[in-house]
Structure formats: structure tokens, C-alpha cells
Protein backbone atom coordinates (compact mmCIF):
# COMPACT_ATOMS: atom_id res chain seq x y z
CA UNK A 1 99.58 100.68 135.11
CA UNK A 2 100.10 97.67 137.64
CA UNK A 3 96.55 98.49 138.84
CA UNK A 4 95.08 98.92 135.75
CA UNK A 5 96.05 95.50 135.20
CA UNK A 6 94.79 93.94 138.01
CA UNK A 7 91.50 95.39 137.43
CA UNK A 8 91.22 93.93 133.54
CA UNK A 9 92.35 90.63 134.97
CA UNK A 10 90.28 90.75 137.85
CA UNK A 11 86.75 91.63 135.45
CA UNK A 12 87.90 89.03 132.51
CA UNK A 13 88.21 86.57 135.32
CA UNK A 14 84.34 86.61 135.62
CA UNK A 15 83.36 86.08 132.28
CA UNK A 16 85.23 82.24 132.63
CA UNK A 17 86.62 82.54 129.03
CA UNK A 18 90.19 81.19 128.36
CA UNK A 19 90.84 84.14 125.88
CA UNK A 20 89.86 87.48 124.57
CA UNK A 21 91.03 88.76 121.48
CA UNK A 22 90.99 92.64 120.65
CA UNK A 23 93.07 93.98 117.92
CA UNK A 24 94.26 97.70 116.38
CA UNK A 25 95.13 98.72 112.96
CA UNK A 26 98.36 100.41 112.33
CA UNK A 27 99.90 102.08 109.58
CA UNK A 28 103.62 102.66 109.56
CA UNK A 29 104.35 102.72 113.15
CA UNK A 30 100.97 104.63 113.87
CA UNK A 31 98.69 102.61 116.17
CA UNK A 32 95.04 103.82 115.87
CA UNK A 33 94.59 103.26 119.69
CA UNK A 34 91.13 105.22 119.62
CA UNK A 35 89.61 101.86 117.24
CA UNK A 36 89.95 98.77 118.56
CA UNK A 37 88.37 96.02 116.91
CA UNK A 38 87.54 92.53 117.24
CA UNK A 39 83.94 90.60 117.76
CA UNK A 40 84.69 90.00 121.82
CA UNK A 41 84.77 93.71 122.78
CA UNK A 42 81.57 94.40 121.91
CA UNK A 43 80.07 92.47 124.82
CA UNK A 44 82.91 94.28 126.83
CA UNK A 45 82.30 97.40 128.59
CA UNK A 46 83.79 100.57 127.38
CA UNK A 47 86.07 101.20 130.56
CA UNK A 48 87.23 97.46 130.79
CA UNK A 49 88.63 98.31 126.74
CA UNK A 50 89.90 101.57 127.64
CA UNK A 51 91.96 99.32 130.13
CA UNK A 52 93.31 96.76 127.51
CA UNK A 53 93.63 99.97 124.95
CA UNK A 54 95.63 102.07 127.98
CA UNK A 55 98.02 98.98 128.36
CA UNK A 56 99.07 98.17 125.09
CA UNK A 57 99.54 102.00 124.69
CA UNK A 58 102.04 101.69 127.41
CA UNK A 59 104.03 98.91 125.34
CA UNK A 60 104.00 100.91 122.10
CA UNK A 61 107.59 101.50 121.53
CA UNK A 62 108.14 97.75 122.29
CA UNK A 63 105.20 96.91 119.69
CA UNK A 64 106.73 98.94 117.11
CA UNK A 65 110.15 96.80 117.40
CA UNK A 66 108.77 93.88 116.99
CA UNK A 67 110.66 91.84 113.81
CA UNK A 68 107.09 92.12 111.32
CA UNK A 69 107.37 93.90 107.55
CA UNK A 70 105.19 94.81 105.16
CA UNK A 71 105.42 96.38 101.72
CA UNK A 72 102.12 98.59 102.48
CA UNK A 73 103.11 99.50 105.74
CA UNK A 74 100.07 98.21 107.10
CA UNK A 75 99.70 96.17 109.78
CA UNK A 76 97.46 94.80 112.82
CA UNK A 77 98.06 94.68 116.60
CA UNK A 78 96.80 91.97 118.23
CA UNK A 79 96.14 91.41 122.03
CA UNK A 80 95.63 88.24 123.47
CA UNK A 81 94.64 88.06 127.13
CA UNK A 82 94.30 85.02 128.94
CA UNK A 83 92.48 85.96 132.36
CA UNK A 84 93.64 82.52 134.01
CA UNK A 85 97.18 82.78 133.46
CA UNK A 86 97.17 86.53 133.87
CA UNK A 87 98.77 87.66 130.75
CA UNK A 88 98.56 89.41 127.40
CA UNK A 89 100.49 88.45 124.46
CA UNK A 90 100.84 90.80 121.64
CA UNK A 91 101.55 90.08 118.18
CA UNK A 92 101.83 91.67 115.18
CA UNK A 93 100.22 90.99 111.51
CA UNK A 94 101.42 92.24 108.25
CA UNK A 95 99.77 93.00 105.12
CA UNK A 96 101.51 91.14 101.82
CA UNK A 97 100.10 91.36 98.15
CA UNK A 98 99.10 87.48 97.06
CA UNK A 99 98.68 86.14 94.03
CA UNK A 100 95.97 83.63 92.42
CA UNK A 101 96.59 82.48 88.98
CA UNK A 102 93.72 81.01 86.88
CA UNK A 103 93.22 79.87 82.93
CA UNK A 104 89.97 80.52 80.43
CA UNK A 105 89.92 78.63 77.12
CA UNK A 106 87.08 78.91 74.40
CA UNK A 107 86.70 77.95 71.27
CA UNK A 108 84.47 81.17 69.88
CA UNK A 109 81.62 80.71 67.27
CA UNK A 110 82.11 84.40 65.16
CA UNK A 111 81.17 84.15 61.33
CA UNK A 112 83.04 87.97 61.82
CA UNK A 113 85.38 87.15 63.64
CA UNK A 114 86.49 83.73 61.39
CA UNK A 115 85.77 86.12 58.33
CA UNK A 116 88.64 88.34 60.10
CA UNK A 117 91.38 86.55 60.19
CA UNK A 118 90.51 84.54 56.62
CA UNK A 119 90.35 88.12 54.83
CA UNK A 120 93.98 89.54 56.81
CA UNK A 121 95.84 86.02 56.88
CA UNK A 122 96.22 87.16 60.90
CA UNK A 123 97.68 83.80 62.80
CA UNK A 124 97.38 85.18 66.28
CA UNK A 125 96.35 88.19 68.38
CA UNK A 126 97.86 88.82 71.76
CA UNK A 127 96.45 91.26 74.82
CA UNK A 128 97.99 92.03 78.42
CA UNK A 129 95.36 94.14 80.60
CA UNK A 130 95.87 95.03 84.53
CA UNK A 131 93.54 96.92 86.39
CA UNK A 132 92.87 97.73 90.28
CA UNK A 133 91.24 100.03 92.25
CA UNK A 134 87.79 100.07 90.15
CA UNK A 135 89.28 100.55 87.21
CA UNK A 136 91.59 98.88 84.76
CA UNK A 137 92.08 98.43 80.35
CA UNK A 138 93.64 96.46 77.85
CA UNK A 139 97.62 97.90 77.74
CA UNK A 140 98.50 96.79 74.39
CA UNK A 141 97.77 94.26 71.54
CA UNK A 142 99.66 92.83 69.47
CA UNK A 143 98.97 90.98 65.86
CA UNK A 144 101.55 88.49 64.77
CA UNK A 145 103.84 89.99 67.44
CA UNK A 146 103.67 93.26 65.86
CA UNK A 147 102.58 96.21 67.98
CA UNK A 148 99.07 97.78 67.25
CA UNK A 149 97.05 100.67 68.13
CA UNK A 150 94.28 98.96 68.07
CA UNK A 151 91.92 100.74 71.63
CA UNK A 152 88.55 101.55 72.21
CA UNK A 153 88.75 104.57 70.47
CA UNK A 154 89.75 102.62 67.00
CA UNK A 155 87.87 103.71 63.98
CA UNK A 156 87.85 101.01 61.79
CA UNK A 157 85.72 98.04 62.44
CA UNK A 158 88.09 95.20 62.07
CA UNK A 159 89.75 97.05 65.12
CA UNK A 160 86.42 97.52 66.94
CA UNK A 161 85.66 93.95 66.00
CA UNK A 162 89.03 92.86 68.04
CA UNK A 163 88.79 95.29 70.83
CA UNK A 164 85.11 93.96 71.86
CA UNK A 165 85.83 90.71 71.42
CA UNK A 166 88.92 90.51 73.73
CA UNK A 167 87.62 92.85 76.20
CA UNK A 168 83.81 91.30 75.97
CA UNK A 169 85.40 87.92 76.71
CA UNK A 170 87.63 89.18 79.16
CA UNK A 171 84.61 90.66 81.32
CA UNK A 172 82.73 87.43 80.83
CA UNK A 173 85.62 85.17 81.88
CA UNK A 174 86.52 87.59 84.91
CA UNK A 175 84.13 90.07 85.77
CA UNK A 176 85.14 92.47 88.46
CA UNK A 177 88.81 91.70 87.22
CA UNK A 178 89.78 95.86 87.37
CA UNK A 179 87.91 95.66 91.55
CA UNK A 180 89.81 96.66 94.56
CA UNK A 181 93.45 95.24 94.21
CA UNK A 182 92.24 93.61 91.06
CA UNK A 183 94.02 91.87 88.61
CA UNK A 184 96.75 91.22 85.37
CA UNK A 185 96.92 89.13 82.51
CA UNK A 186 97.39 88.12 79.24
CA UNK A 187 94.78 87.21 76.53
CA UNK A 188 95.74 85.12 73.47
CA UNK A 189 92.59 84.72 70.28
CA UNK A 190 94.15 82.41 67.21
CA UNK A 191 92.95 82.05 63.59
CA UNK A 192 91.59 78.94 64.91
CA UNK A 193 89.11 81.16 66.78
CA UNK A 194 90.63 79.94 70.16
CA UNK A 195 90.79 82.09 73.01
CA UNK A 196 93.18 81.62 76.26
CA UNK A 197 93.24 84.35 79.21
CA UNK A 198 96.05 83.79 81.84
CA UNK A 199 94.28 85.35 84.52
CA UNK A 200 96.52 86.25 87.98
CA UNK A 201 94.00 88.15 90.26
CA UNK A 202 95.58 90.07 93.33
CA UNK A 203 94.71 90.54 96.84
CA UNK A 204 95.81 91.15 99.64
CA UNK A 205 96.18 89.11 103.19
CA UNK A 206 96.97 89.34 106.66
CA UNK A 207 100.16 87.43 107.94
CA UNK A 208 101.32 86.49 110.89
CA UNK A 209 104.35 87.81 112.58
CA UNK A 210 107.00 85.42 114.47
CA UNK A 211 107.58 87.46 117.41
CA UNK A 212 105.59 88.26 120.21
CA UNK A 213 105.83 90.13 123.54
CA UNK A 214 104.23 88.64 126.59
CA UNK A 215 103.09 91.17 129.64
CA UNK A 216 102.60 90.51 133.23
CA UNK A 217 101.88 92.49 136.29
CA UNK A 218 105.52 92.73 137.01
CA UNK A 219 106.17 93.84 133.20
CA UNK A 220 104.12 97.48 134.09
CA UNK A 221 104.86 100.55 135.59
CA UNK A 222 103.82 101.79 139.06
């Protein structure tokens, strides 16, 4: 593996750049050696990454201790080399769930709507909705704080008339809310014909790790 070094180091040498950057996804402990990524290694030749890849396969049990969690599991390995100095340092990145919280208000203009809550005496309505991976629905309503069936399968048309209006404003307020790791919130419509959506979308981000192992010639195998 000494060798192997000394070639990488040798080849990066030429190229005169202070640092190369190639990086692996992992999931659970599982390195996907056989994918490395990064912009830089596409101007590299595919035995000089075989080299870096072959290395950092070497140091996999010492990867996979290094202090990093993540509730997914999912993580990044991530080789820095630094031809000058002669060195690699690996780190590790973790995958964590993030939150963004945002507000909608609106005062509506709905002759059915204000006829509505007139007619029923209805103060205030009150929605929570979550979605994610592409799809996603209103979980419950609730008029005056009392529980409701009211869906998109209602029949009558003071229930259709509430279902399309929260779910019509919700999709204008935050379309693409139910995407990927989407979102969760709350929708409020008063007899006032005011409309507030606490909107929390979620995604998900790359962290960095604290600890980091740093390899040398003298850190390899024969």
C-alpha cells in the first residue's frame, strides 16, 4: 500500500494543485467504494482513483469508528489529499433532517365562503396536513375545535366548499409542499375570512463530522 501511495502522491504532484477532493457515499457502515464522486476526479485518470479508492479501502475499519451519527444512517466519506504535504485526511459527513419554518396570511374574498360561516355561526376552522415523498393530505379538520370528517371524499357541499378551499390555498401558498422530504403544518380560516398556514418544510443536509484521520506513507502497509 506504501507504493501505492507514493505513486498517487507522486502523479497529484504534477497537476500543482494544493488539494483534491474525492468523496464516497455510505450507508450504515457500507462504503460504496466502486462510486466515488466529486467534480476533481473526473479530470483524473481511472488508475490514479483506483489508487485513492484502494487506500481509503485499506482504512475502512478506522473510517467506520470515526465519532459521526446520523438518524438515516447515511453518510459521506470524504478524502482530502494534499500532494505537497503528502497526506490524506478523511472525514466523515452525516445526514440530519432540518427544519424551515415559514407563515401565509390572506384575507380571502368568497361570497361562499362568507355565506358559510354566516349561515352555520362557524368561528374558526383548523387543518394540520404533512406530506413527503410525492405525496401528502390534509390529516384532520377541525370546526370550533370539534373533530370533523370533513375529506375529499365529503358529499355535501359546505364540506367540499371547506376541503377546496384549505387545500386550494394550501397548494397556492406551498406548492410542491408533499415533494421529496416535504413538509407539515397547520392551516387556520376564521369567520373573518382570514387564512394563516404555519408552514415547516423539511429537508435534509449534509454535516460535518469532528473527527478526522490523517494518513501518511508510514501510516500503510508494506
Amino acid at each position: 500500500m506504501k507504493r501505492k501511495f507514493r505513486m498517487l502522491m507522486s502523479f497529484l504532484s504534477k497537476l500543482k494543485k494544493d488539494k483534491i477532493s474525492v468523496s464516497w457515499n455510505n450507508y450504515d457502515g457500507d462504503t460504496e467504494w466502486q462510486w466515488p464522486g466529486g467534480v476533481e476526479i473526473l479530470s483524473l485518470p481511472k488508475n490514479i482513483v483506483k489508487l485513492i479508492t484502494d487506500i481509503l479501502e485499506s482504512k475502512e475499519d478506522e473510517i467506520n469508528d470515526i465519532d459521526c451519527w446520523s438518524e438515516t444512517d447515511y453518510y459521506n466519506v470524504v478524502a482530502e489529499i494534499y500532494p505537497k504535504d503528502k497526506k490524506i485526511v478523511i472525514s466523515m459527513q452525516a445526514e440530519e433532517y432540518k427544519s424551515e419554518a415559514d407563515t401565509y396570511e390572506r384575507k380571502l374574498e368568497n361570497p361562499e365562503l362568507e355565506d358559510y360561516f354566516k349561515r352555520t355561526g362557524v368561528e374558526i376552522i383548523e387543518a394540520r396536513y404533512s406530506g413527503g415523498g410525492d405525496s401528502g393530505d390534509i390529516d384532520s379538520i377541525t370546526v370550533d375545535g370539534e373533530s370533523s370528517n370533513i375529506g375529499w371524499h365529503s358529499d355535501s357541499d359546505d364540506d367540499k366548499l371547506i376541503w377546496n378551499t384549505l387545500y386550494d390555498k394550501l397548494e397556492s401558498a406551498y406548492g410542491g409542499w408533499e415533494i421529496d422530504d416535504g413538509s407539515a403544518g397547520t392551516i387556520e380560516l376564521n369567520n373573518n375570512l382570514e387564512i394563516v398556514i404555519s408552514h415547516e418544510w423539511n429537508m435534509r443536509i449534509m454535516v460535518d463530522c469532528h473527527d478526522t484521520i490523517e494518513i501518511k506513507e508510514d501510516d500503510l502497509e508494506e
